[in-house]
Protein backbone atom coordinates (compact mmCIF):
# COMPACT_ATOMS: atom_id res chain seq x y z
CA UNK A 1 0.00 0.00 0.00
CA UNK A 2 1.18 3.53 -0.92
CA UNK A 3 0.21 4.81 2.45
CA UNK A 4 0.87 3.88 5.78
CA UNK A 5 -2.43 4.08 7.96
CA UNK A 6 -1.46 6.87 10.30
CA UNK A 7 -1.20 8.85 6.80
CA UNK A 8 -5.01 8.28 6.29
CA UNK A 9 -6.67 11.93 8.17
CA UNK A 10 -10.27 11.16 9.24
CA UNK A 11 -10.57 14.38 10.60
CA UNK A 12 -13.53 16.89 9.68
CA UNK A 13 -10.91 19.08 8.10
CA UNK A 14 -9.07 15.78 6.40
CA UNK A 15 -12.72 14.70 5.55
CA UNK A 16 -14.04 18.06 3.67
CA UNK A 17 -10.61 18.95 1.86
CA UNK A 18 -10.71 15.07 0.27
CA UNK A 19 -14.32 15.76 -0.96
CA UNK A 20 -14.44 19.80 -2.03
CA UNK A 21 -14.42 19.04 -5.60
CA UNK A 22 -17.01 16.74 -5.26
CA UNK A 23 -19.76 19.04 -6.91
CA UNK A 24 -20.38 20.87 -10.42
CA UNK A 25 -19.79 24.48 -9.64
CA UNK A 26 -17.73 24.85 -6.81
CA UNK A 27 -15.58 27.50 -9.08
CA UNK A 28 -12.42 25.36 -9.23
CA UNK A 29 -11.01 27.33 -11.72
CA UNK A 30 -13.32 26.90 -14.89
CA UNK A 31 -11.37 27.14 -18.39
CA UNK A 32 -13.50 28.83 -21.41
CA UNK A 33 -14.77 26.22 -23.45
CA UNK A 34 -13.54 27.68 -26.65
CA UNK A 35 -9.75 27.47 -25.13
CA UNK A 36 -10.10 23.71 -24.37
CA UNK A 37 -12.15 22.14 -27.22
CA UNK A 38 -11.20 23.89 -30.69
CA UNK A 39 -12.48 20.56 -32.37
CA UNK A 40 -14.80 17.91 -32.10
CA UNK A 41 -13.42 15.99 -28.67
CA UNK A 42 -13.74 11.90 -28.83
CA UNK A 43 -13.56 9.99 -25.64
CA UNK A 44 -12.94 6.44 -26.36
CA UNK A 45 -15.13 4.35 -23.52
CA UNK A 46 -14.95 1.04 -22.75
CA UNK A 47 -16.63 -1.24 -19.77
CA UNK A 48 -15.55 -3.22 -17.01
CA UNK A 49 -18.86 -5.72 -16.05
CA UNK A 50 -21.64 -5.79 -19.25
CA UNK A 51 -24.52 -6.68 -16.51
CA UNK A 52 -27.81 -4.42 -16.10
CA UNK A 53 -26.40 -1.59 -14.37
CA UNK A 54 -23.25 -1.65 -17.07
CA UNK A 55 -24.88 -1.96 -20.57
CA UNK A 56 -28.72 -1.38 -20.67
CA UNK A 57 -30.08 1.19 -22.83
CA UNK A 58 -33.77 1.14 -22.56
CA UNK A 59 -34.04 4.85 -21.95
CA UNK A 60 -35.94 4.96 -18.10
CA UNK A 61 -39.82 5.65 -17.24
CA UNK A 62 -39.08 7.40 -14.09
CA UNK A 63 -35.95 8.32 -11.84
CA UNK A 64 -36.81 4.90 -10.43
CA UNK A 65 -36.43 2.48 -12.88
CA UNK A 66 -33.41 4.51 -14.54
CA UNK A 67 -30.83 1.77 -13.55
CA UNK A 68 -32.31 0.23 -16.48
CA UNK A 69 -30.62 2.78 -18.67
CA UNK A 70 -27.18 1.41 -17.92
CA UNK A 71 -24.12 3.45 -16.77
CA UNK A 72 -22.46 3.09 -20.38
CA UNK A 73 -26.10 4.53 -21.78
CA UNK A 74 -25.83 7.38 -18.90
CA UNK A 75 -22.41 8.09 -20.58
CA UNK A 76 -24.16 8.68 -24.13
CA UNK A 77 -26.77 10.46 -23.08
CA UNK A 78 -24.41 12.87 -20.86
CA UNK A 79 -22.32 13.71 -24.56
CA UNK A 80 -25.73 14.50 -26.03
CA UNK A 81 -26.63 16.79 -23.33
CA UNK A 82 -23.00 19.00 -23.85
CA UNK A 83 -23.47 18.73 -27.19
CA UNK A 84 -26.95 20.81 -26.47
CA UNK A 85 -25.25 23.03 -25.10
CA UNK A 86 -22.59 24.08 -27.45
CA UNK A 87 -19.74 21.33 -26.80
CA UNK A 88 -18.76 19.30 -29.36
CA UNK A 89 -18.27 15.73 -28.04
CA UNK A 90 -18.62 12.38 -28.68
CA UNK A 91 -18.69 9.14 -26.81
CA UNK A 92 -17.63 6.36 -28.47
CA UNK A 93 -17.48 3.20 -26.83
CA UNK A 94 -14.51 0.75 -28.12
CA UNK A 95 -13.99 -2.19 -25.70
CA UNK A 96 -16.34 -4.18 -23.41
CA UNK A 97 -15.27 -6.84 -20.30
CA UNK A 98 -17.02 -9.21 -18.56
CA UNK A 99 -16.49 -12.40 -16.58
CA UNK A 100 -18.50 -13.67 -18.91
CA UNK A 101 -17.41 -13.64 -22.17
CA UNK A 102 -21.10 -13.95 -24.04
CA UNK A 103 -22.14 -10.68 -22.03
CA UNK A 104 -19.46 -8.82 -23.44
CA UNK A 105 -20.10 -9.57 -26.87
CA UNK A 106 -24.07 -9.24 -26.72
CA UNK A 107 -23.06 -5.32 -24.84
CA UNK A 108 -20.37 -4.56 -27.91
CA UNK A 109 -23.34 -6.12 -30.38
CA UNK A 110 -25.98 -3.31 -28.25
CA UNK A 111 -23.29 -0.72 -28.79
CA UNK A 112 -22.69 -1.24 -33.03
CA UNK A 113 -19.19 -2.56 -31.60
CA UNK A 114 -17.55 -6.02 -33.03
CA UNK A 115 -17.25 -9.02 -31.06
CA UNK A 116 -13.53 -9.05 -31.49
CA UNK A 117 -13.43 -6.11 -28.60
CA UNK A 118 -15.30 -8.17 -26.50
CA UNK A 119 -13.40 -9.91 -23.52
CA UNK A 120 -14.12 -12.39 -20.90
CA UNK A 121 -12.36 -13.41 -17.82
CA UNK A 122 -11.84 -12.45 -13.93
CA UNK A 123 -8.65 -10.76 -16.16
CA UNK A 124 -10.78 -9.57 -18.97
CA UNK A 125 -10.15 -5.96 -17.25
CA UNK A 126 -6.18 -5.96 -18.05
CA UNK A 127 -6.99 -6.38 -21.62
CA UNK A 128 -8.84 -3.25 -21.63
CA UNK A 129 -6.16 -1.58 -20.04
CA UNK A 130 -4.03 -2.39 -22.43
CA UNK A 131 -5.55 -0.78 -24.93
CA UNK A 132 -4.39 2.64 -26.24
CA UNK A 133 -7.55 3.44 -27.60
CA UNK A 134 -9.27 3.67 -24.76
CA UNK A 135 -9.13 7.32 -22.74
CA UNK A 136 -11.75 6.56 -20.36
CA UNK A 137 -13.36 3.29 -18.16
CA UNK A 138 -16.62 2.42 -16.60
CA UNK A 139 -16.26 -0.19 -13.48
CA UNK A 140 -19.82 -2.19 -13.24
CA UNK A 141 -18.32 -5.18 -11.17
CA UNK A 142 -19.21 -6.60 -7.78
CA UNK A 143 -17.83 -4.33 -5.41
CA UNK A 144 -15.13 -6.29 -4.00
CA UNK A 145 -13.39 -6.37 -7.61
CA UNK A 146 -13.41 -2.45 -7.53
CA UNK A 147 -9.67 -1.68 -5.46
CA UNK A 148 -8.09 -3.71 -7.99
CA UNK A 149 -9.25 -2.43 -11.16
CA UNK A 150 -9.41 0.92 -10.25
CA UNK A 151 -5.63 1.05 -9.06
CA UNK A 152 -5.21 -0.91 -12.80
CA UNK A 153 -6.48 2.08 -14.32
CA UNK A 154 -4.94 4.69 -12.61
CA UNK A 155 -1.75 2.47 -13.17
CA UNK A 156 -2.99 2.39 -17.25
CA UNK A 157 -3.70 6.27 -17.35
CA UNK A 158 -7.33 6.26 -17.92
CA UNK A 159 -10.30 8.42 -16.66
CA UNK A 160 -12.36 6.29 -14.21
CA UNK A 161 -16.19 6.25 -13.51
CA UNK A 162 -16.31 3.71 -10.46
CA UNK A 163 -20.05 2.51 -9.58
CA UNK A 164 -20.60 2.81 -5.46
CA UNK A 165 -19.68 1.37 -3.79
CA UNK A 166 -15.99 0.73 -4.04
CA UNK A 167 -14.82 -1.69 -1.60
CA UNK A 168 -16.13 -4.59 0.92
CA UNK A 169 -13.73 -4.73 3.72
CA UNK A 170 -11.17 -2.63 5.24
CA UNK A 171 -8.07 -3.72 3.12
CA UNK A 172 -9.60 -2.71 0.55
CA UNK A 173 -10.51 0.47 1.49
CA UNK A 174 -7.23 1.44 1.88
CA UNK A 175 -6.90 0.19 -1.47
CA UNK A 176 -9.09 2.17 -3.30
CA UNK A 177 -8.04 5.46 -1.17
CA UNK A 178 -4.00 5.09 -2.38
CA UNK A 179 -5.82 4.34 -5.96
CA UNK A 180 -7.68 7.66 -5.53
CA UNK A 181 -4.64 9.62 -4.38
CA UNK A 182 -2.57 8.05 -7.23
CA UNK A 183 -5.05 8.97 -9.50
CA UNK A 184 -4.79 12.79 -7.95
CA UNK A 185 -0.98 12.94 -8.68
CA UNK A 186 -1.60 12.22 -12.51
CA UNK A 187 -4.84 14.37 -12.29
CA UNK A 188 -6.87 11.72 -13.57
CA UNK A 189 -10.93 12.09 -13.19
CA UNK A 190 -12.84 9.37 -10.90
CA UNK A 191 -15.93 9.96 -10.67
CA UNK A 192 -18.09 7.03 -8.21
CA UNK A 193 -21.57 6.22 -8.40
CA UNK A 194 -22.87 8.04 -5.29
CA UNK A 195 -25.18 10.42 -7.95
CA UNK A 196 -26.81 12.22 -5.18
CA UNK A 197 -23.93 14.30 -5.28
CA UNK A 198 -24.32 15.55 -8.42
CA UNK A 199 -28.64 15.82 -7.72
CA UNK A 200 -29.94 19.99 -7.79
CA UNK A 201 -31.84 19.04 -4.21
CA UNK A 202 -29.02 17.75 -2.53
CA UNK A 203 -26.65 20.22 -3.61
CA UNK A 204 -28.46 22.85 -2.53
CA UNK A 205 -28.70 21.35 1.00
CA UNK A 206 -25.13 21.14 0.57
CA UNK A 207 -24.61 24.50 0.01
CA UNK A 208 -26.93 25.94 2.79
CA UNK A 209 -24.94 24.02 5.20
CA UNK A 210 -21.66 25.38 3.73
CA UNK A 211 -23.17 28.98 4.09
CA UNK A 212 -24.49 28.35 7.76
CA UNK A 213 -27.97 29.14 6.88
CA UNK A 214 -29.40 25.18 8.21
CA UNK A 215 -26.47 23.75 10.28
CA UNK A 216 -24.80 22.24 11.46
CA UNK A 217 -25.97 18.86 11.57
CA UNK A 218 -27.09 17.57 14.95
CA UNK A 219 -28.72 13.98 14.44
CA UNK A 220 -30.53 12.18 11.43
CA UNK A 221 -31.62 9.05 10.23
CA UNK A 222 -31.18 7.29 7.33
CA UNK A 223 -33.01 3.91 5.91
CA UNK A 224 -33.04 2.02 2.61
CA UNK A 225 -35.65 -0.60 3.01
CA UNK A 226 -36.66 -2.34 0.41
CA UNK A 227 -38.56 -5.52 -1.26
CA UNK A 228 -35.79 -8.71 -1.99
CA UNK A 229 -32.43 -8.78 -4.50
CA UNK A 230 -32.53 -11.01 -7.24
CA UNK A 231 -31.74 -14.77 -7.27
CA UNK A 232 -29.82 -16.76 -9.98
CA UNK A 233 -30.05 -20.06 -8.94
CA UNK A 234 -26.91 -22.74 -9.41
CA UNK A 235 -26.38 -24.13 -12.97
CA UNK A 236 -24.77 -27.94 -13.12
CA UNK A 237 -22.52 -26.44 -15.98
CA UNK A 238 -21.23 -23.73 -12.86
CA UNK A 239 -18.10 -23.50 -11.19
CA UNK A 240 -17.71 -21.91 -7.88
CA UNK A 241 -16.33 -18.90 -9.66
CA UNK A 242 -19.10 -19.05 -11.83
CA UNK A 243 -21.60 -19.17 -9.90
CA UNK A 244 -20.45 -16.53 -7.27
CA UNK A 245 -20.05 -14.47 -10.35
CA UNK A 246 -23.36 -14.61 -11.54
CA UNK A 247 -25.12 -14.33 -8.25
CA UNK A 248 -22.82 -12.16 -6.87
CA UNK A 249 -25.14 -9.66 -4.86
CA UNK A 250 -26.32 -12.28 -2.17
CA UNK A 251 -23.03 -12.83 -1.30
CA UNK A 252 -21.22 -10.65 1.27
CA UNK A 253 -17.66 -11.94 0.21
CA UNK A 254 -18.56 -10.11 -3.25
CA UNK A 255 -21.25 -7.26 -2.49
CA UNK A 256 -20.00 -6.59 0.90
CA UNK A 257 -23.90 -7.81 1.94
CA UNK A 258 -26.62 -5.40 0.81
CA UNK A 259 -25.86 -2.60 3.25
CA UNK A 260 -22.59 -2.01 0.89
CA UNK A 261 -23.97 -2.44 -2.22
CA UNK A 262 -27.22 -0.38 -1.81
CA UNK A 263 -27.32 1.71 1.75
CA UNK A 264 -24.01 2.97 1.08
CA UNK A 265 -26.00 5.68 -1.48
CA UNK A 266 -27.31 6.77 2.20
CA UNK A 267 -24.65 6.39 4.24
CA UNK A 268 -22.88 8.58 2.02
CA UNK A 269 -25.05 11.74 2.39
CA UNK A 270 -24.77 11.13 5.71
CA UNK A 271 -20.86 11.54 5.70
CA UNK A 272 -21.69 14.54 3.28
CA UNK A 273 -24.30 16.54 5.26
CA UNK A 274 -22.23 15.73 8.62
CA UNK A 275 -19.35 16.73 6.83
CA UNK A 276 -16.86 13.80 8.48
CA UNK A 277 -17.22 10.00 8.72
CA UNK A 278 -18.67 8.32 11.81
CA UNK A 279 -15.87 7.13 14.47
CA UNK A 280 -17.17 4.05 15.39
CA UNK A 281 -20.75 1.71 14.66
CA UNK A 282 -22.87 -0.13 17.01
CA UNK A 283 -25.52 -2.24 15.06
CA UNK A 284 -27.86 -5.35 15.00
CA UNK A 285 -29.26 -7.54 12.01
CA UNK A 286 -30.41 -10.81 11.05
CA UNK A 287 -31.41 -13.32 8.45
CA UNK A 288 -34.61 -14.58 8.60
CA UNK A 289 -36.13 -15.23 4.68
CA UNK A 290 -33.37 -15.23 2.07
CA UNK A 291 -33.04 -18.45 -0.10
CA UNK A 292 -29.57 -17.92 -1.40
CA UNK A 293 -26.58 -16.81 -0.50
CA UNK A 294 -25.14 -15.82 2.84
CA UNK A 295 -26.52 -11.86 3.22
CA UNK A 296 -28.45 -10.69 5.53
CA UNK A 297 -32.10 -9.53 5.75
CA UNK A 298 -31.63 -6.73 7.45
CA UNK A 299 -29.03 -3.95 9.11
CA UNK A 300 -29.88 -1.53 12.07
CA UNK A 301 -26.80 0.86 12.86
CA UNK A 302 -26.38 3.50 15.64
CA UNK A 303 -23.34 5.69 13.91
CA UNK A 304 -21.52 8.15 16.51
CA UNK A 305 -19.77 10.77 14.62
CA UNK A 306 -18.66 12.65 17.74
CA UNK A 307 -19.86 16.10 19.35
CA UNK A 308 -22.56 14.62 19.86
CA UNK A 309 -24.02 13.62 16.79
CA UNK A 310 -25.55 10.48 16.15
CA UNK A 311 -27.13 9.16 13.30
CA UNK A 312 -29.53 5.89 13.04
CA UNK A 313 -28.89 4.14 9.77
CA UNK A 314 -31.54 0.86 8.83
CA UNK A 315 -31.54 -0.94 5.63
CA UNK A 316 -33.71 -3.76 4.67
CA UNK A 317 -34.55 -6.09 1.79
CA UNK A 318 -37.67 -8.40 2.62
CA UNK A 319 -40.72 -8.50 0.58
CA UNK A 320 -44.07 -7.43 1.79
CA UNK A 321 -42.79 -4.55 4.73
CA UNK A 322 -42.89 -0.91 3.86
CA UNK A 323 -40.43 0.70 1.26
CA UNK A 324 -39.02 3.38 2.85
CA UNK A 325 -35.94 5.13 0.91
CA UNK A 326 -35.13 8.60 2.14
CA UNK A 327 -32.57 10.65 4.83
CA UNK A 328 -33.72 12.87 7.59
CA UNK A 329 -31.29 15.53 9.34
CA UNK A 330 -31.68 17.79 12.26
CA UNK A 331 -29.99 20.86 13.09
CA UNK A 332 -30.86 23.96 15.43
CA UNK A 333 -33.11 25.94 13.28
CA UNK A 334 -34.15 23.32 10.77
CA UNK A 335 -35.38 19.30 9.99
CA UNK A 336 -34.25 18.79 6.47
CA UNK A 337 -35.07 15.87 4.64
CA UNK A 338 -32.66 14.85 1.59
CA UNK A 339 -33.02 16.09 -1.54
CA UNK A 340 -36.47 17.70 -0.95
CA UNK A 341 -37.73 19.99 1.47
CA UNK A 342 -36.06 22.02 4.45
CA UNK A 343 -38.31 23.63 7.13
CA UNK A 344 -38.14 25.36 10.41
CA UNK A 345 -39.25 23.38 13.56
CA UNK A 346 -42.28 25.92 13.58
CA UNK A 347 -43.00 24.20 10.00
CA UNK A 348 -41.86 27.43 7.70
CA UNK A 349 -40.26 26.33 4.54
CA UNK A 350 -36.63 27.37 3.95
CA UNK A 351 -36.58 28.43 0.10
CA UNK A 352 -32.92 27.22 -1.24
CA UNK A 353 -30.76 29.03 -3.64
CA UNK A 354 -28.27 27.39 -6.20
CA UNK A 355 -26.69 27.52 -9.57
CA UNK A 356 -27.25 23.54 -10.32
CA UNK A 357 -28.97 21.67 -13.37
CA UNK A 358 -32.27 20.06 -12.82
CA UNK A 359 -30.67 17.03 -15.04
CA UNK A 360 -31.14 13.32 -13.87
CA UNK A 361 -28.61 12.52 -11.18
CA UNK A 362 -27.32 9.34 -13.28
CA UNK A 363 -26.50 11.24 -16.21
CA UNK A 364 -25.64 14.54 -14.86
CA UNK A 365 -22.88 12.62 -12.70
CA UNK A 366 -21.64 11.51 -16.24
CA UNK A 367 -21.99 15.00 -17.65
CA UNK A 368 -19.94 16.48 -14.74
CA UNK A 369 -17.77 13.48 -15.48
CA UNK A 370 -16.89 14.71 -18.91
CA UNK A 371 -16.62 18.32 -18.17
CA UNK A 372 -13.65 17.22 -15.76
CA UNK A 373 -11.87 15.30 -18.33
CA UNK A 374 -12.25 18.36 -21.12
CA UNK A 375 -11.31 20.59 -18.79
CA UNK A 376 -14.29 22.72 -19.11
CA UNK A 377 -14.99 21.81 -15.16
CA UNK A 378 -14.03 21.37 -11.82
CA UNK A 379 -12.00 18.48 -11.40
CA UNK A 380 -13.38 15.90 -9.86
CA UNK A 381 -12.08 13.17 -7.71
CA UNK A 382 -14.53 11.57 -5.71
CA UNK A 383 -12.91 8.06 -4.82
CA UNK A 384 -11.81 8.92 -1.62
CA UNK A 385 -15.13 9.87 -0.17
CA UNK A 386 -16.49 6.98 -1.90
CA UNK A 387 -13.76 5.01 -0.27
CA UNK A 388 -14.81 6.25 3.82
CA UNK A 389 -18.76 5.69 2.67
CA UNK A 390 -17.97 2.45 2.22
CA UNK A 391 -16.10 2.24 4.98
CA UNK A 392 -18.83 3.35 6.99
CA UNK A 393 -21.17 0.52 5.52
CA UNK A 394 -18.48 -1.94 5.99
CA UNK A 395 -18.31 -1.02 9.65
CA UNK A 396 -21.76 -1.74 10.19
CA UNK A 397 -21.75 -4.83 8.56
CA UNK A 398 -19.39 -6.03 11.23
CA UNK A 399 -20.69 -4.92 13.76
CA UNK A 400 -23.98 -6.39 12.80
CA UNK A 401 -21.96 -9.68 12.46
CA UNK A 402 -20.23 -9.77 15.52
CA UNK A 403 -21.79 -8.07 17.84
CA UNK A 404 -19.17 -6.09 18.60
CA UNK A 405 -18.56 -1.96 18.60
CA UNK A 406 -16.27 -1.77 15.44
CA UNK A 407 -14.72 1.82 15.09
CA UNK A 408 -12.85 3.60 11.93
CA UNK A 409 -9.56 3.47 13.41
CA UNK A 410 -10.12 -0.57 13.24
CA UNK A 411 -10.26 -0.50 9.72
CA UNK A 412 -8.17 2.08 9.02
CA UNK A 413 -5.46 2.77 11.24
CA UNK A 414 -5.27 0.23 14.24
CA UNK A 415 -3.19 -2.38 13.01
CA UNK A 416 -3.75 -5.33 16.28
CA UNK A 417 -7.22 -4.60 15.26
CA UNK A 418 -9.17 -8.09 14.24
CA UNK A 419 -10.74 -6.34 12.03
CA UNK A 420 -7.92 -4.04 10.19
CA UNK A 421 -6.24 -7.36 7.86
CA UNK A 422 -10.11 -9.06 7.80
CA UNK A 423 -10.33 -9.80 3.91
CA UNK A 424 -13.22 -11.78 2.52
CA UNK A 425 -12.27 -14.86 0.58
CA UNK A 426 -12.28 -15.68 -2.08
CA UNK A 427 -10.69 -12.63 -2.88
CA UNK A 428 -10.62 -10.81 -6.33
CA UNK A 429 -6.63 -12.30 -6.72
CA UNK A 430 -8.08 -15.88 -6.60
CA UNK A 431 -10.63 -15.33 -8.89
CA UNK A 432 -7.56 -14.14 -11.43
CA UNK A 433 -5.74 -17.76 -10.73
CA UNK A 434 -6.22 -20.61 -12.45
CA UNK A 435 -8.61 -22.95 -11.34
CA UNK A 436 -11.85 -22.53 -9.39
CA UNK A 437 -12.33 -20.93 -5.81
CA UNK A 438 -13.54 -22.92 -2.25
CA UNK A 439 -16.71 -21.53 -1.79
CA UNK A 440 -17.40 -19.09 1.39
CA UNK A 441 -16.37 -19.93 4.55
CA UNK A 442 -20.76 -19.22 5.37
CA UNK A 443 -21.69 -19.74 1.85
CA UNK A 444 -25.31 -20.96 0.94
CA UNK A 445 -28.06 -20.45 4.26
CA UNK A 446 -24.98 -20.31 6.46
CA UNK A 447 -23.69 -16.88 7.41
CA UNK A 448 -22.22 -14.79 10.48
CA UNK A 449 -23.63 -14.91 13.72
CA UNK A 450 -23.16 -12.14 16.81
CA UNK A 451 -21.58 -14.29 19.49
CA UNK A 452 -19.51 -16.14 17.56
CA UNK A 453 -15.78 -15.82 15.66
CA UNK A 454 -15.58 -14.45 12.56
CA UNK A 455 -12.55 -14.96 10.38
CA UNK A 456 -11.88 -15.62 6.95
CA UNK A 457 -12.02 -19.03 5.58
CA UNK A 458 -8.51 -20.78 5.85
């Protein structure tokens, strides 16, 4: 690792320096456009994980059922959009990856691309950073491959779009946060999937608490609960790899469980609004209806992030209970819930001012994406942030698993802690070997109990 953990600041100040050029229009220095593009501008794309979330382009319905647009189709759309608007660029998309070879070609066959720049593999991804043609790179994987193929592209020189989250266990957080710093010093873009922080509400939350008009924060909750993930069941033709691959998201070693993979979108506006990471997590959960895998049902997380402030975090995926998806915060003069509405405790509503596009947030994270890389924005580097929300998620998880207090400093700077070298295994390395993997130590119906040891398998 490039940095030793005492190097790693979790401070407030550490915190908000690492994220303040998180958001279009912060004034970092904007070039004319007419300086920087003289010419039609090409960026050459390709994709790292040709799934749903990666390759889709059935244009979306609603802001919920835009996942189905794909992050590569977010991409296009977020050219189109500049182009609108007097910029004169293109997105061309070159080179596709997947563990599975067949959804590579069917994405480059979507895309008007030939088969030949399709590649399949757990080391599919070095391929397409080999490439010259390629200036910029989409990573759609389970989370636990994301450390290693981000650091691969920073290593390759390419732009990075990283989907959230961006790491399952403390190792590889660290990972991911020397990959982001790397990717600072050659002043490469890396943009991560947390799109609330590119969403007009949000940002002008964000900005009230910057001026002092709502803050600071003093409590809040946050909850994702929602109906149950998708199942592929086990095919005789299936490896282990295969078939940890394909059903990836029910199984913690590879999602990080579902308060990584999905909560962390909350979690991280939480860090945001607060304006630091929590210092330590307290939390509870269970498994009571799942058929596959070894996730749990359900998360609930007291986070303290010092002075005071606490904020309840609860996440759930069982069909048939309430869908509740939203943040709450408190401060002195106001109860502000995220993205929408901010009122005074006497029920006056706090009318927010701000100089940010009313675009949708997964294609205006790709437009702000773009502008970085032409120059004709802020730069952005969001993969530390990215990198501590995860980190926050990942605390809770083990905490919910153990039953055991589990603080930042474990995962990030205390060394003796048990939880500081605690990788999951398989690990994205052995799925790169020859051969197939040992399945999860808890793999199918059998998974982490409070009480008891945890440790990797052996």
């Amino acid at each position: 690792m490039a940095d030793g953990a005492e190097s790693l600041d979790c401070s407030r100040r550490g915190f908000l320096k690492a994220g303040a050029a998180m958001a279009a229009g912060t004034g970092l220095g904007r070039r004319s456009m007419a300086a920087v593009l003289t010419g039609r501008r090409t960026i050459r794309a390709a994709i790292v994980g040709c799934g749903g979330r990666g390759t889709s382009l059935q244009p979306p319905k609603n802001l919920q059922d835009v996942y189905r647009f794909g992050a590569l189709g977010n991409l296009v759309a977020a050219a189109d959009i500049l182009r609108q608007s007097g910029v004169d660029v293109e997105v061309k998309p070159v080179a596709f990856a997947d563990y599975f070879l067949d959804r590579a070609k069917v994405a480059a066959r979507k895309f008007g691309v030939d088969e030949s720049n399709a590649y399949g593999g757990a080391n599919s991804y070095k391929a397409i950073m080999a490439r010259e043609d390629v200036d910029a790179v989409l990573l759609v994987t389970p989370l636990s491959f994301r450390p290693r193929h981000t650091m691969a592209a920073v290593a390759a020189g390419k732009h990075i779009f990283a989907e959230k989250g961006v790491a399952v266990d403390a190792p590889g957080v660290r990972a991911m946060i020397a990959a982001s710093r790397l990717a600072a010093e050659k002043r490469l873009t890396l943009v991560c999937g947390t799109q609330r922080r590119h969403q007009r509400g949000y940002l002008l939350q964000r900005k009230a608490l910057d001026e002092g008009r709502i803050g600071p924060i003093t409590s809040g909750e946050v909850y994702w609960n929602t109906g149950s993930s998708w199942v592929r069941p086990r095919e005789p033709w299936m490896s282990n790899k295969d078939y940890l691959c394909n059903n990836w998201y029910n199984f913690s070693e590879l999602s990080g469980d579902h308060v990584c993979e999905q909560h962390v979108h909350s979690l991280d506006i939480a860090n945001w609004f607060v304006g630091r990471p929590p210092r330590s997590a307290l939390a509870f959960g269970a498994r009571m209806r799942r058929v596959s895998g070894n996730d749990y049902d359900f998360f609930s997380c007291d986070f303290d992030y010092g002075g005071g402030v606490h904020v309840h975090s609860m996440c759930r995926q069982i069909n048939g209970c309430k869908k509740d998806v939203r943040e709450f915060f408190r401060t002195r003069e106001a109860l502000i819930s995220g993205g929408g509405l901010v009122k005074t405790w006497d029920g006056r509503t706090i009318l927010l001012d701000g100089d940010f596009p009313d675009v949708n947030p997964y294609v205006q994270e790709h437009v702000d994406f773009l502008k970085s890389i032409l120059g004709i924005g802020p730069y952005l580097n969001e993969g530390e942030a990215c990198a501590m929300a995860s980190a926050t998620a990942v605390m809770a998880r083990l905490s919910a698993y153990t039953g055991q207090i589990v603080t930042m400093a474990d995962l990030l700077r205390s060394e003796n802690s048990p939880y500081y070298n605690l990788a999951m295994s398989p690990s994205p390395e052995d799925f790169e070997k020859d051969g197939d993997v040992p399945m999860p130590e808890y793999s199918d119906n059998r998974y982490p109990l409070p009480g008891e040891a945890w440790k990797p398998a052996t």
